[in-house]
PDB file of N, CA and C in Angstrom:
ATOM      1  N   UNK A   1      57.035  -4.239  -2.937  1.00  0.00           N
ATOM      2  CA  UNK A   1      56.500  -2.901  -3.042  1.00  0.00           C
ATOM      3  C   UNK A   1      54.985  -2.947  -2.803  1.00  0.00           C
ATOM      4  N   UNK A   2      54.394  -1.903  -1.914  1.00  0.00           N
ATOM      5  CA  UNK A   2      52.991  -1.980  -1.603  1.00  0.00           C
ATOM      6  C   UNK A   2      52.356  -1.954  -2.569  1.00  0.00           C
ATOM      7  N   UNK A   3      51.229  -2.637  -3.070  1.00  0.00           N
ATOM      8  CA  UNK A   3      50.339  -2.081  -4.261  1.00  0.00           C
ATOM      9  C   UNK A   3      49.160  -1.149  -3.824  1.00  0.00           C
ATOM     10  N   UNK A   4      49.316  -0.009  -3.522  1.00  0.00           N
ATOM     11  CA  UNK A   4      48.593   1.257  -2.888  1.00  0.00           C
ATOM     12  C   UNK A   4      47.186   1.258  -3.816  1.00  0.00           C
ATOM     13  N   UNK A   5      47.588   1.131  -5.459  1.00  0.00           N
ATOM     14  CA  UNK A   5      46.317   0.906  -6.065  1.00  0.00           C
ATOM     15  C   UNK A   5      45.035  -0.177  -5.522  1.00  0.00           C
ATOM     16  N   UNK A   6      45.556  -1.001  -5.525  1.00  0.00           N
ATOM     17  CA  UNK A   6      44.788  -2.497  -4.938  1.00  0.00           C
ATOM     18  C   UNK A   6      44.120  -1.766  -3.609  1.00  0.00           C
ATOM     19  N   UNK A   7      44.820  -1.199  -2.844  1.00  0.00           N
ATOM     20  CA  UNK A   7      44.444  -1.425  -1.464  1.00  0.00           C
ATOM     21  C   UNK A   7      43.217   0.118  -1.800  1.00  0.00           C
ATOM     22  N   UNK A   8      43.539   1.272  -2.523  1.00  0.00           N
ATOM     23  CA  UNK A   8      42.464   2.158  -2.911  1.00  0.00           C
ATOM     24  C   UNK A   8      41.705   1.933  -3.341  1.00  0.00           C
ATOM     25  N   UNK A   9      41.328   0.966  -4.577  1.00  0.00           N
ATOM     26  CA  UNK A   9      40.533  -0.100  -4.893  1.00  0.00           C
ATOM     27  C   UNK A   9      39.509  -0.231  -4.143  1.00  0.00           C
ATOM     28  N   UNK A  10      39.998  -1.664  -3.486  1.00  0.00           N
ATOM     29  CA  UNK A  10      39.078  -2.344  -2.295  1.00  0.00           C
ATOM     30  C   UNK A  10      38.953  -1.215  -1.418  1.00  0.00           C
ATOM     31  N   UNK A  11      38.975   0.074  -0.904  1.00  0.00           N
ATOM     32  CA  UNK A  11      38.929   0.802   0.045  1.00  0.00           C
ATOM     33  C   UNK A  11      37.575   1.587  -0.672  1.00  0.00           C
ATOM     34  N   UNK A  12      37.609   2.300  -2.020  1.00  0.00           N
ATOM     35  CA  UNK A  12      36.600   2.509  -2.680  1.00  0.00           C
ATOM     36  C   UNK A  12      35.489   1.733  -2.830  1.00  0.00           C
ATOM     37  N   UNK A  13      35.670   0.477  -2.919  1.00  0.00           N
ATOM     38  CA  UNK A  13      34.699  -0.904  -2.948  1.00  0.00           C
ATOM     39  C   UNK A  13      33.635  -0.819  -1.488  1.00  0.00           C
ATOM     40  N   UNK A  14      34.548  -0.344  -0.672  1.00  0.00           N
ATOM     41  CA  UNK A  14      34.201  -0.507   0.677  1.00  0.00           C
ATOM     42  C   UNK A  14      34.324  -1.572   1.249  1.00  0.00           C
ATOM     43  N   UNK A  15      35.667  -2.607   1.083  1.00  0.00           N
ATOM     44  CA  UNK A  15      35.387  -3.828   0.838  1.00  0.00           C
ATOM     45  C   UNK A  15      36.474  -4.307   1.834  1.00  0.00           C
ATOM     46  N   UNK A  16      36.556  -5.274   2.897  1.00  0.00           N
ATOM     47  CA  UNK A  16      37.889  -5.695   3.880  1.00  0.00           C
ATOM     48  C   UNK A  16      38.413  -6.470   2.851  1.00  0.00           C
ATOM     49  N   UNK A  17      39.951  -6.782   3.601  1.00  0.00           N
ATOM     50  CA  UNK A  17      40.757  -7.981   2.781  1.00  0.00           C
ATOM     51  C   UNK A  17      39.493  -9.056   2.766  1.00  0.00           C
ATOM     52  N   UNK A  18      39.299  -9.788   3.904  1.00  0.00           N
ATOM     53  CA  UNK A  18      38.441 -10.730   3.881  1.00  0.00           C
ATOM     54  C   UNK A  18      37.494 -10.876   2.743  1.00  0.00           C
ATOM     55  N   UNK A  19      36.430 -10.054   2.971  1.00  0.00           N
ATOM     56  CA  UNK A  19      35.198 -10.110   1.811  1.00  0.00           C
ATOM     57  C   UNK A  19      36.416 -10.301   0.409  1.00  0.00           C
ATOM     58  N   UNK A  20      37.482  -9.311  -0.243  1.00  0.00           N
ATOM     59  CA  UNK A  20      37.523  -9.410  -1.098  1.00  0.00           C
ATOM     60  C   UNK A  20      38.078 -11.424  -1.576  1.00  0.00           C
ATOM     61  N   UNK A  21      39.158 -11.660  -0.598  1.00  0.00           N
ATOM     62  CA  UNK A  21      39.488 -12.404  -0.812  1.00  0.00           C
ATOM     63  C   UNK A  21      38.574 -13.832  -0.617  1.00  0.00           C
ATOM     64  N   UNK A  22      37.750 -13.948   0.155  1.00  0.00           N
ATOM     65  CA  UNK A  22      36.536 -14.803   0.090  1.00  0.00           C
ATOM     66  C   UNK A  22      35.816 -14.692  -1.026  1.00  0.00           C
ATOM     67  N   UNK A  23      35.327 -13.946  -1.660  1.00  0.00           N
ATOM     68  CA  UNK A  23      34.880 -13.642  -3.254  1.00  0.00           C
ATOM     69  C   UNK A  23      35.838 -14.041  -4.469  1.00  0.00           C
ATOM     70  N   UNK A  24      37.511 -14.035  -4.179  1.00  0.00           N
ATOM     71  CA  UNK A  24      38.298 -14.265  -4.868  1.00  0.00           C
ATOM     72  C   UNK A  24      38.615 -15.882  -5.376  1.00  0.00           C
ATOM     73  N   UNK A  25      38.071 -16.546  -3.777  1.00  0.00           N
ATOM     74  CA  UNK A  25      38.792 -18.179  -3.315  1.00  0.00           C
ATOM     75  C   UNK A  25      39.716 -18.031  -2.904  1.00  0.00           C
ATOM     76  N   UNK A  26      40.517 -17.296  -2.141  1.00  0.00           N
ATOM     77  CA  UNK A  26      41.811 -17.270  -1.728  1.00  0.00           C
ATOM     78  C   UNK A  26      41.911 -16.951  -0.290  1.00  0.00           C
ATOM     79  N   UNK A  27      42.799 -17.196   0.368  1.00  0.00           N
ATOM     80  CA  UNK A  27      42.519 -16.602   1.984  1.00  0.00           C
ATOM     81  C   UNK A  27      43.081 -15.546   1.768  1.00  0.00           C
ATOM     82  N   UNK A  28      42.555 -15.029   2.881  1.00  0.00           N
ATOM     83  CA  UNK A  28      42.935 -13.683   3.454  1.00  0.00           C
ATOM     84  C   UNK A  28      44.382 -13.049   3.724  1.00  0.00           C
ATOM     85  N   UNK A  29      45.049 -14.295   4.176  1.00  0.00           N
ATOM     86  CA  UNK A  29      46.634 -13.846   4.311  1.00  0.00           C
ATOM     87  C   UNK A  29      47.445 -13.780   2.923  1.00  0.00           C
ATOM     88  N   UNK A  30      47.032 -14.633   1.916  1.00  0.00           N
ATOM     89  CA  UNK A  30      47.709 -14.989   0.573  1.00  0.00           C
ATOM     90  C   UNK A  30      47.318 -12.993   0.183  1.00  0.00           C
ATOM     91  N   UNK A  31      45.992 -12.744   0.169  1.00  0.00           N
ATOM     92  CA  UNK A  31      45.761 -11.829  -0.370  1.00  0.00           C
ATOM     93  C   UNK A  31      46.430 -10.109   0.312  1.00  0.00           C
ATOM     94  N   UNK A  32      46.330 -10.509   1.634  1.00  0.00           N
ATOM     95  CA  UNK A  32      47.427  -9.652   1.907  1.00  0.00           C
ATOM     96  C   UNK A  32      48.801  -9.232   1.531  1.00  0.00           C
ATOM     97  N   UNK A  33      49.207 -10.565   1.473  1.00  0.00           N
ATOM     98  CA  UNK A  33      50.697 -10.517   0.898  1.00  0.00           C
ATOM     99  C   UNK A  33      50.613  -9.991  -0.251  1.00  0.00           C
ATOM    100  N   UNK A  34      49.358  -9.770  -1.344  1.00  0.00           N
ATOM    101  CA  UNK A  34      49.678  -9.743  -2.242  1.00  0.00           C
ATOM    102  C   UNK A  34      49.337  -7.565  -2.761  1.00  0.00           C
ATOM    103  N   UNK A  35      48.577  -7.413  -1.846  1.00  0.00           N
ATOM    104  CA  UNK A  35      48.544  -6.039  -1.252  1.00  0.00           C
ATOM    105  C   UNK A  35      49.516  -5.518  -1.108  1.00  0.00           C
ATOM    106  N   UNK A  36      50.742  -5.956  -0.190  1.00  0.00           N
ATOM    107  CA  UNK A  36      51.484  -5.741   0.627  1.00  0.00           C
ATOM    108  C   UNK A  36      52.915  -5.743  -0.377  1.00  0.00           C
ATOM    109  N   UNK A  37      52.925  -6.589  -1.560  1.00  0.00           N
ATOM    110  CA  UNK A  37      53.861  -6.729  -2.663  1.00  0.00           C
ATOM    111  C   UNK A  37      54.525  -7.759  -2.122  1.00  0.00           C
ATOM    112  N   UNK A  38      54.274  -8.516  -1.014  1.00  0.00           N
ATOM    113  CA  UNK A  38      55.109 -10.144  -0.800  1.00  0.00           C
ATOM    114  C   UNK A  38      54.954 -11.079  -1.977  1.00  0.00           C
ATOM    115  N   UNK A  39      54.172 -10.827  -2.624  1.00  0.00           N
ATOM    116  CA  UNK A  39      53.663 -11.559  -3.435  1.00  0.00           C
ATOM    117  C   UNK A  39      52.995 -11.641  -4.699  1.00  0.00           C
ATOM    118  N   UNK A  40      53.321 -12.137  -5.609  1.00  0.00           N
ATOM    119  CA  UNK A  40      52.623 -11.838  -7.268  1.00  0.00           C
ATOM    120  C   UNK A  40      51.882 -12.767  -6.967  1.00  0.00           C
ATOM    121  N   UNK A  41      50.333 -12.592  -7.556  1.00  0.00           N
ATOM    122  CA  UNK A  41      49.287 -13.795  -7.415  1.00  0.00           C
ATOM    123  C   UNK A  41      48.951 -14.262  -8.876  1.00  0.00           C
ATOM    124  N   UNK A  42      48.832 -15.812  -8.297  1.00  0.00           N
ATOM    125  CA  UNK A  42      48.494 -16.731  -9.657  1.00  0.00           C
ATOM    126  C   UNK A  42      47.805 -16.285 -10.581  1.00  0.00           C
ATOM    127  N   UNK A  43      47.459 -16.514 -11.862  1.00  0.00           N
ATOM    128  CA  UNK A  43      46.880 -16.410 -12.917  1.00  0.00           C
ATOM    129  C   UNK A  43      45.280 -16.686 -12.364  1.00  0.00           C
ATOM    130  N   UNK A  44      45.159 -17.844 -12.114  1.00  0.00           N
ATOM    131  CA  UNK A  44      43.380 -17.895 -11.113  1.00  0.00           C
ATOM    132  C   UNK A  44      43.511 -16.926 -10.344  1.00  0.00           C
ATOM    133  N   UNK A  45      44.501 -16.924  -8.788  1.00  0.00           N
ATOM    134  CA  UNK A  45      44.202 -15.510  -8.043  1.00  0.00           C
ATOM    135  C   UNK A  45      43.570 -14.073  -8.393  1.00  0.00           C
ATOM    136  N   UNK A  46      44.553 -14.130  -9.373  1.00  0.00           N
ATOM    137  CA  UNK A  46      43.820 -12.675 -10.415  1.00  0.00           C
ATOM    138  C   UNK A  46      42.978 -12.447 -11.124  1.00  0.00           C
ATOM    139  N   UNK A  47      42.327 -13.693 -11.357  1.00  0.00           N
ATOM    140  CA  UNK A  47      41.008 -13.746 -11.888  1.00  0.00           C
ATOM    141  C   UNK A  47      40.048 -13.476 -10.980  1.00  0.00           C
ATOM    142  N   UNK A  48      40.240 -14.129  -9.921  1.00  0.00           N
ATOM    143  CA  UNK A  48      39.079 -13.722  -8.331  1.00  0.00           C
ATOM    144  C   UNK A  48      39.512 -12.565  -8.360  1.00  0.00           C
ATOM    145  N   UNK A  49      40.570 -12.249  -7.799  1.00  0.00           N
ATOM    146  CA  UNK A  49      40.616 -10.627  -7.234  1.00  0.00           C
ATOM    147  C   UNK A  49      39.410 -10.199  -7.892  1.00  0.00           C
ATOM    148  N   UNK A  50      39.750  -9.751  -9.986  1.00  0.00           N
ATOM    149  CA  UNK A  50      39.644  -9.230 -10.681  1.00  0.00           C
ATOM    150  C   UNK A  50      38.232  -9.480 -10.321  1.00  0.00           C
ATOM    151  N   UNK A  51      37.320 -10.489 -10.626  1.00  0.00           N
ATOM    152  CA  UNK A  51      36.104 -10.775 -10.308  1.00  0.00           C
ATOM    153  C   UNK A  51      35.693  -9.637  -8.959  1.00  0.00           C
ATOM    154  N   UNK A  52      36.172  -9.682  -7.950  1.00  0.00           N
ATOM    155  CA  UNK A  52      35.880  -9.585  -6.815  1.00  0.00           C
ATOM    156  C   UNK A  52      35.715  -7.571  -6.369  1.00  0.00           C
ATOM    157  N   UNK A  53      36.910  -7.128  -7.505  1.00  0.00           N
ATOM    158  CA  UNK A  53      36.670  -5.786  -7.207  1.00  0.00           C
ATOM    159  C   UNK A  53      36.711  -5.388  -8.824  1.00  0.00           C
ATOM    160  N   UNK A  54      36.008  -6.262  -9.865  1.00  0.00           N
ATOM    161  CA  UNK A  54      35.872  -5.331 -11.199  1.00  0.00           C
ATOM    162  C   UNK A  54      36.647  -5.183 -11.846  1.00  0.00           C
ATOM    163  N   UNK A  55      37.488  -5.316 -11.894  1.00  0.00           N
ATOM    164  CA  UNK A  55      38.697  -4.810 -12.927  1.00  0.00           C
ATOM    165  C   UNK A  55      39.255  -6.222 -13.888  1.00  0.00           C
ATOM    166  N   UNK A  56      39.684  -5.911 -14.858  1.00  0.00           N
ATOM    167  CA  UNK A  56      40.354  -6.954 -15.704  1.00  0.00           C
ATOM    168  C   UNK A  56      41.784  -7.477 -15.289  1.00  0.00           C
ATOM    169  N   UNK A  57      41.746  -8.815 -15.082  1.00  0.00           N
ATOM    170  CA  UNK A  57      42.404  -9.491 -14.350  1.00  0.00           C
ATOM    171  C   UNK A  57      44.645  -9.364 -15.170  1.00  0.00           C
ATOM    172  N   UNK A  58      44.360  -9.185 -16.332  1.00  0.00           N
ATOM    173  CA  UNK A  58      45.483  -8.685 -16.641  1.00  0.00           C
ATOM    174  C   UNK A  58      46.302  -7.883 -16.661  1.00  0.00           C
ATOM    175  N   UNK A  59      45.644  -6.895 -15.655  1.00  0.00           N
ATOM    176  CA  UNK A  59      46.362  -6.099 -14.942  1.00  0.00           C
ATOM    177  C   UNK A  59      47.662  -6.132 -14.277  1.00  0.00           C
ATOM    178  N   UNK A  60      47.390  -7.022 -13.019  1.00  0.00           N
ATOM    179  CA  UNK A  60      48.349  -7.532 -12.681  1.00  0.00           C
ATOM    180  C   UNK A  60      49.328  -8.067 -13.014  1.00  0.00           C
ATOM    181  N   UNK A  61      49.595  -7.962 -14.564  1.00  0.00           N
ATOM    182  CA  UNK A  61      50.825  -8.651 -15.299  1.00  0.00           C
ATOM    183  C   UNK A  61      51.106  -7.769 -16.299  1.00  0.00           C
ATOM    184  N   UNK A  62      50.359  -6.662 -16.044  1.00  0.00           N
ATOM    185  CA  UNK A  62      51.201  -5.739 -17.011  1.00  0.00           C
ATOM    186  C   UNK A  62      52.659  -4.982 -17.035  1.00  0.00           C
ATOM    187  N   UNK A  63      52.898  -5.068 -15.999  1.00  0.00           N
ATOM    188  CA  UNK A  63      54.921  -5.176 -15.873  1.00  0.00           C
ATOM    189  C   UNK A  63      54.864  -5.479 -14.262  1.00  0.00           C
ATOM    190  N   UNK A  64      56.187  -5.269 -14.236  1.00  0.00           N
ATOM    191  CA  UNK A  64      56.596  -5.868 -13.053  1.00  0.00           C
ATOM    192  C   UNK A  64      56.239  -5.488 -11.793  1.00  0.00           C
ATOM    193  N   UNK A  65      55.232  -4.142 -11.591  1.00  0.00           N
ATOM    194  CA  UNK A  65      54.846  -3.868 -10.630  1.00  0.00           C
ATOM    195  C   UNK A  65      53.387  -4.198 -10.425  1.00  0.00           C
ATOM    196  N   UNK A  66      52.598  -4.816 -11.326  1.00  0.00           N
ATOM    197  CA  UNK A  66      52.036  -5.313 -11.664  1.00  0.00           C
ATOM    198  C   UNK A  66      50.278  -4.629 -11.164  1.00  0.00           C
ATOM    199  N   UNK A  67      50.778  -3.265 -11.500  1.00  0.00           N
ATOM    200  CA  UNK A  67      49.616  -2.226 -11.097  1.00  0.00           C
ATOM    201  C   UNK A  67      49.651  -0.409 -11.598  1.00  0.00           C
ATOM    202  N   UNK A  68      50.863  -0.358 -11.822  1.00  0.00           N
ATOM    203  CA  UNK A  68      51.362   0.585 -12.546  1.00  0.00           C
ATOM    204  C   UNK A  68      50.578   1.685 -13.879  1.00  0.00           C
ATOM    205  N   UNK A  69      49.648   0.661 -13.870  1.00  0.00           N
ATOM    206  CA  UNK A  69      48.825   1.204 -14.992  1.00  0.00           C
ATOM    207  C   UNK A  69      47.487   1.410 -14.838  1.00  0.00           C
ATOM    208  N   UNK A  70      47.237   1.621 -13.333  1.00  0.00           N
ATOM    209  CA  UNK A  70      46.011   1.685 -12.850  1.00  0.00           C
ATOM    210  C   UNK A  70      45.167   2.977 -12.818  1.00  0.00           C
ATOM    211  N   UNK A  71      45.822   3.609 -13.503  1.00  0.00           N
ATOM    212  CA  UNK A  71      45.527   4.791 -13.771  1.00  0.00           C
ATOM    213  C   UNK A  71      44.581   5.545 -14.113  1.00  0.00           C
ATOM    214  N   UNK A  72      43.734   4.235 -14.738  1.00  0.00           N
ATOM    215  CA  UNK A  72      42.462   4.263 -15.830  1.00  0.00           C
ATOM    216  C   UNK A  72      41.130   3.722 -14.573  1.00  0.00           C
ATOM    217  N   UNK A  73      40.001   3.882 -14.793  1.00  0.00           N
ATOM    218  CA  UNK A  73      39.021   3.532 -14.293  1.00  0.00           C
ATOM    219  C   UNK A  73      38.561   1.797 -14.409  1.00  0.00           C
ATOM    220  N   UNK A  74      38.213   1.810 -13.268  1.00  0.00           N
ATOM    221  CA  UNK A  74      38.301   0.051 -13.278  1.00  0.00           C
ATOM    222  C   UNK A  74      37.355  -0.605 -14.226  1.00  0.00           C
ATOM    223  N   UNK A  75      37.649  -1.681 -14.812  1.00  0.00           N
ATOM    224  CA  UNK A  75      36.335  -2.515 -15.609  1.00  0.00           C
ATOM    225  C   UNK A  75      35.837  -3.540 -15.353  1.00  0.00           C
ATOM    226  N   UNK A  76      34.783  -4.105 -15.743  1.00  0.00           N
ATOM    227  CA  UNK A  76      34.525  -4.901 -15.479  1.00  0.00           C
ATOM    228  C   UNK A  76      34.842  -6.500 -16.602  1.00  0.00           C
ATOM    229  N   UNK A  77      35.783  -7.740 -15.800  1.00  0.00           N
ATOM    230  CA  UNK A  77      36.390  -8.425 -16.337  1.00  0.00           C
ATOM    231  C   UNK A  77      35.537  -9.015 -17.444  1.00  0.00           C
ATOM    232  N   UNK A  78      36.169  -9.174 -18.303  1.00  0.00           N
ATOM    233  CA  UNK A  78      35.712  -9.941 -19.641  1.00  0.00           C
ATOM    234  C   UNK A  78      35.537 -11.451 -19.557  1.00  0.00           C
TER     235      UNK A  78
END
């Protein structure tokens, strides 16, 4: 399932896959996939993301869609 949040996110950021995922440590394709819902990203992954566009990295594990609750204004990770 697409994660539409993620990709509004980084679109608000003003930010390409690239930049985000270079800020993250991750390539660019991993991070796509993970945009794209191919893919749940690691516990580190989500810490870069999280780093990379602000938000608290436990997000992504808050259920199974792992964005669902994005509802709220982004923060900055703890």
């Amino acid at each position: 399932m697409k994660q539409q949040w993620l990709i509004d996110l980084r679109n608000e950021l003003d930010l390409t896959q690239e930049q985000v995922a270079t800020k993250a440590g991750i390539s660019r394709v991993y991070y796509n996939m993970i945009e794209s819902g191919l893919r749940s990203p690691s516990v580190k992954a989500a810490k870069g993301i999280s780093r990379a566009l602000h938000i608290k990295w436990p997000i992504f594990f808050e259920d199974q869609r792992f964005g669902s609750k994005h509802s709220q204004q982004p923060s900055i990770p703890e």
